[in-house]
Protein backbone atom coordinates (compact mmCIF):
# COMPACT_ATOMS: atom_id res chain seq x y z
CA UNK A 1 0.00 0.00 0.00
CA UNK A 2 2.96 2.72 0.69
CA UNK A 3 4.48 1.45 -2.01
CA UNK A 4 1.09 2.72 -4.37
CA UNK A 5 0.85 5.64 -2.52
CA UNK A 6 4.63 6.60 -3.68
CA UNK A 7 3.89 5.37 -7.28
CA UNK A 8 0.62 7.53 -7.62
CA UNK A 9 2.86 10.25 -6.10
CA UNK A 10 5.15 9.65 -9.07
CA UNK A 11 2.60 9.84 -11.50
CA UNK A 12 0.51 12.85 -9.89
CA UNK A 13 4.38 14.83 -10.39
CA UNK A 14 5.11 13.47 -13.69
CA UNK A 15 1.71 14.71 -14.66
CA UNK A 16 1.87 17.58 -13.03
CA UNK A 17 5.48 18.15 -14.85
CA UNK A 18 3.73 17.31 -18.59
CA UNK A 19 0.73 20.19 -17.66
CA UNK A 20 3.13 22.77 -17.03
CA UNK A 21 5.10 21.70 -20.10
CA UNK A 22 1.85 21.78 -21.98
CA UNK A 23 1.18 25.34 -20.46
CA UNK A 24 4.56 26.42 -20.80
CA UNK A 25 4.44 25.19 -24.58
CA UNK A 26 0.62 27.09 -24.81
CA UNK A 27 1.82 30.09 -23.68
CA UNK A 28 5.09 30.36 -25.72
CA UNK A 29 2.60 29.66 -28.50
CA UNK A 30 -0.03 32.36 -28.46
CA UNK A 31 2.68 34.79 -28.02
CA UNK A 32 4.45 33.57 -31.48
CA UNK A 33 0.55 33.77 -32.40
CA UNK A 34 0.31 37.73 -31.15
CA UNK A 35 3.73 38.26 -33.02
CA UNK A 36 2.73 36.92 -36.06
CA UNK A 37 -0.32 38.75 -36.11
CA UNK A 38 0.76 42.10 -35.21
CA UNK A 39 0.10 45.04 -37.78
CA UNK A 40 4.26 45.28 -37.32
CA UNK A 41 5.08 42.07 -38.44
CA UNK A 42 2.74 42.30 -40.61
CA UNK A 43 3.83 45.36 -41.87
CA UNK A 44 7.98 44.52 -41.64
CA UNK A 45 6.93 41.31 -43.97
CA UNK A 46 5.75 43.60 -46.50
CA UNK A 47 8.97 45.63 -46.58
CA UNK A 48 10.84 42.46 -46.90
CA UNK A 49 8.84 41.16 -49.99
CA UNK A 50 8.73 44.42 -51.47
CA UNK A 51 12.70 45.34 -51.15
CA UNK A 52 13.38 41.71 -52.36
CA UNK A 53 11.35 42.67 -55.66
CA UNK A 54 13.41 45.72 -56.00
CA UNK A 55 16.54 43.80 -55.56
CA UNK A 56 15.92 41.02 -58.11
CA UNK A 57 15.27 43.73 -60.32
CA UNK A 58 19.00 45.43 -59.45
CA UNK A 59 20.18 41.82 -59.51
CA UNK A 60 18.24 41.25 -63.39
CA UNK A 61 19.41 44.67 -64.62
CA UNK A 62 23.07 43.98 -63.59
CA UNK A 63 23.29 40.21 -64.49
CA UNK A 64 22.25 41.80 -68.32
CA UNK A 65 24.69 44.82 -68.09
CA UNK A 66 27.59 43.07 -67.04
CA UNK A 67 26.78 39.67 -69.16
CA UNK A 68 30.58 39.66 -71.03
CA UNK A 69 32.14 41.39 -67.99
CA UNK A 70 34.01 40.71 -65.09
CA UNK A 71 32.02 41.43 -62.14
CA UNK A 72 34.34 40.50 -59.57
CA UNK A 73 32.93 40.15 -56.27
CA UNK A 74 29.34 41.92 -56.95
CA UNK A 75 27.35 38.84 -57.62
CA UNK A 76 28.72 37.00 -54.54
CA UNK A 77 27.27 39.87 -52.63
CA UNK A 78 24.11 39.96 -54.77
CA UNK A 79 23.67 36.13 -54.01
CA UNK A 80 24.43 36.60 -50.47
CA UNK A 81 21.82 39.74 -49.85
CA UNK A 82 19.03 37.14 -51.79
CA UNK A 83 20.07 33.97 -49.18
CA UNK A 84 19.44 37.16 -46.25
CA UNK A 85 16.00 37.01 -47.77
CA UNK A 86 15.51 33.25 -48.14
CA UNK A 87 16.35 32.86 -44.73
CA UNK A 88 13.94 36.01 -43.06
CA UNK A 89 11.16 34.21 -45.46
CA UNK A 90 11.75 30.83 -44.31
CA UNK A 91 11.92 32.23 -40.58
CA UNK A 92 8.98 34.17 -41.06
CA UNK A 93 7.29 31.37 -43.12
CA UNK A 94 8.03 28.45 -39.87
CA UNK A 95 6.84 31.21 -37.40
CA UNK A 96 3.28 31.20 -39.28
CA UNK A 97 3.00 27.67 -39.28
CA UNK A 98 4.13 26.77 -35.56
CA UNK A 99 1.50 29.92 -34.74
CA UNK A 100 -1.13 28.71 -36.66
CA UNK A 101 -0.68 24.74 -36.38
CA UNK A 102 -2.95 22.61 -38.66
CA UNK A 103 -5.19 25.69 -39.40
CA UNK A 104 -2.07 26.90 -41.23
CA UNK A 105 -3.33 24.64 -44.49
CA UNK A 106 -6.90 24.15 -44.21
CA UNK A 107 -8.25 27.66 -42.84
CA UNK A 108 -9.74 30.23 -45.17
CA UNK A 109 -6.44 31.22 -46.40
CA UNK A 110 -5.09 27.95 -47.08
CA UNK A 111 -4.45 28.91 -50.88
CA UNK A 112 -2.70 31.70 -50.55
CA UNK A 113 -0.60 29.48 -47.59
CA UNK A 114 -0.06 26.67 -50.18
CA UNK A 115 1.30 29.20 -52.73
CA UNK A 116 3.73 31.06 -50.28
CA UNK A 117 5.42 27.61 -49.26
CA UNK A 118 5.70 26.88 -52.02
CA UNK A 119 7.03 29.77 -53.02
């Protein structure tokens, strides 16, 4: 009998550990969820996309200028300022879907979702 009473003990703190993981997990959730959803993020995201359009047109209208040219270093920069903006997409891209869980692909923007991953 003691030794059930230490057992359920056990189980009551391993439960009790798992719940405040859970909560812990919860909470760390909605606030991605309140970042995500924020005008400013929201906002900043837009900036992103919208300098990355200018700078694939920089990046088009030198690739064509300079086609029988040595460009020394400028493409490796050019290439490195368009992985900075794979890598803020792809951040920014994971943050939506951890916020937004399963909803992510079947709410009422699921197209536009699909298209931006794949994207």
């Amino acid at each position: 009998d003691h030794k059930k009473g230490r057992a359920r003990a056990r189980m009551h703190s391993i439960s009790s550990e798992a719940t405040a993981q859970y909560r812990n997990r919860s909470a760390l959730r909605r606030s991605v969820q309140t970042f995500v959803f924020a005008d400013y993020f929201v906002g900043a995201v837009f900036f992103v996309i919208a300098s990355n359009v200018v700078m694939l047109g920089v990046e088009a209208d030198y690739r064509a200028r300079s086609i029988r040219q040595d460009t020394g270093d400028a493409l490796r920069v050019l290439d490195m300022i368009q992985a900075l903006y794979t890598l803020v997409f792809v951040v920014e891209l994971s943050l939506r879907v951890w916020a937004e869980g399963c909803r992510f692909w079947c709410n009422s923007l699921r197209y536009w979702n699909w298209f931006d991953t794949l994207m």
